[in-house]
Protein backbone atom coordinates (compact mmCIF):
# COMPACT_ATOMS: atom_id res chain seq x y z
CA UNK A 1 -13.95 38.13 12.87
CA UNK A 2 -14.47 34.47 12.54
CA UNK A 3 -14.30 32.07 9.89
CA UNK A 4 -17.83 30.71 10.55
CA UNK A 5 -19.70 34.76 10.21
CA UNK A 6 -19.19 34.63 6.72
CA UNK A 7 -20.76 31.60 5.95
CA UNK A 8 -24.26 31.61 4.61
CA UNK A 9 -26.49 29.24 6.68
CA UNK A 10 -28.18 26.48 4.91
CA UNK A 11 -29.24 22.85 5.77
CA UNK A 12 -25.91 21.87 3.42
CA UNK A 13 -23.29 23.89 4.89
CA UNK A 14 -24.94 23.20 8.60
CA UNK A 15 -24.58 19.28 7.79
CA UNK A 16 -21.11 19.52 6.39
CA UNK A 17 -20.10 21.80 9.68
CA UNK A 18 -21.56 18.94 12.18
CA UNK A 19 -19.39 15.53 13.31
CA UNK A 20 -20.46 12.51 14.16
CA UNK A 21 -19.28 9.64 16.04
CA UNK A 22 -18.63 6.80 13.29
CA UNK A 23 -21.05 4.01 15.31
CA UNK A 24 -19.92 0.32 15.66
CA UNK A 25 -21.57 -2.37 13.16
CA UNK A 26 -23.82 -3.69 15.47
CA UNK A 27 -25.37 -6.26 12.18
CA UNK A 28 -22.85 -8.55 10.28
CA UNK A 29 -23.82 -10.37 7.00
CA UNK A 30 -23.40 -14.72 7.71
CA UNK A 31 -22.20 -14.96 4.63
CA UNK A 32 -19.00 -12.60 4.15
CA UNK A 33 -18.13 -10.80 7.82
CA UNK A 34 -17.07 -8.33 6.03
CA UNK A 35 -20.07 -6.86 5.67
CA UNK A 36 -21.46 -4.39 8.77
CA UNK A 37 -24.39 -2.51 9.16
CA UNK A 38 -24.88 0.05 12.43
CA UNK A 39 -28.46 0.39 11.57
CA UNK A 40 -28.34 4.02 10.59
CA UNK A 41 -30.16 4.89 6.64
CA UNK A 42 -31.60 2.68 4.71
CA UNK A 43 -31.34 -1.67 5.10
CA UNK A 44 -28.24 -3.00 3.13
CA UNK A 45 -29.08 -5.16 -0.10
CA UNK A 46 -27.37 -8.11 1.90
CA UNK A 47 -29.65 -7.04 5.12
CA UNK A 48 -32.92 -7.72 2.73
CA UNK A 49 -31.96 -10.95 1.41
CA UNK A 50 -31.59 -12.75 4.56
């Protein structure tokens, strides 16, 4: 019997159990290039301020 049959199923342990490709940045802040965004959640205080 596997691992994964005596797991409950909720949106949590479903989320946790998925793997996702880290994206590139595709925005960097002008002021410190440090600072990447890949456009996934919400806008980055730096992002706003521009």
């Amino acid at each position: 019997m596997s691992k994964q049959a005596d797991v409950m199923w909720t949106p949590k342990v479903a989320a946790a159990l998925k793997t996702r490709v880290k994206p590139k940045p595709t925005n960097r802040s002008k002021k410190n290039r440090k600072l990447t965004w890949s456009c996934r959640g919400s806008m980055p205080h730096w992002m706003r301020m521009r």
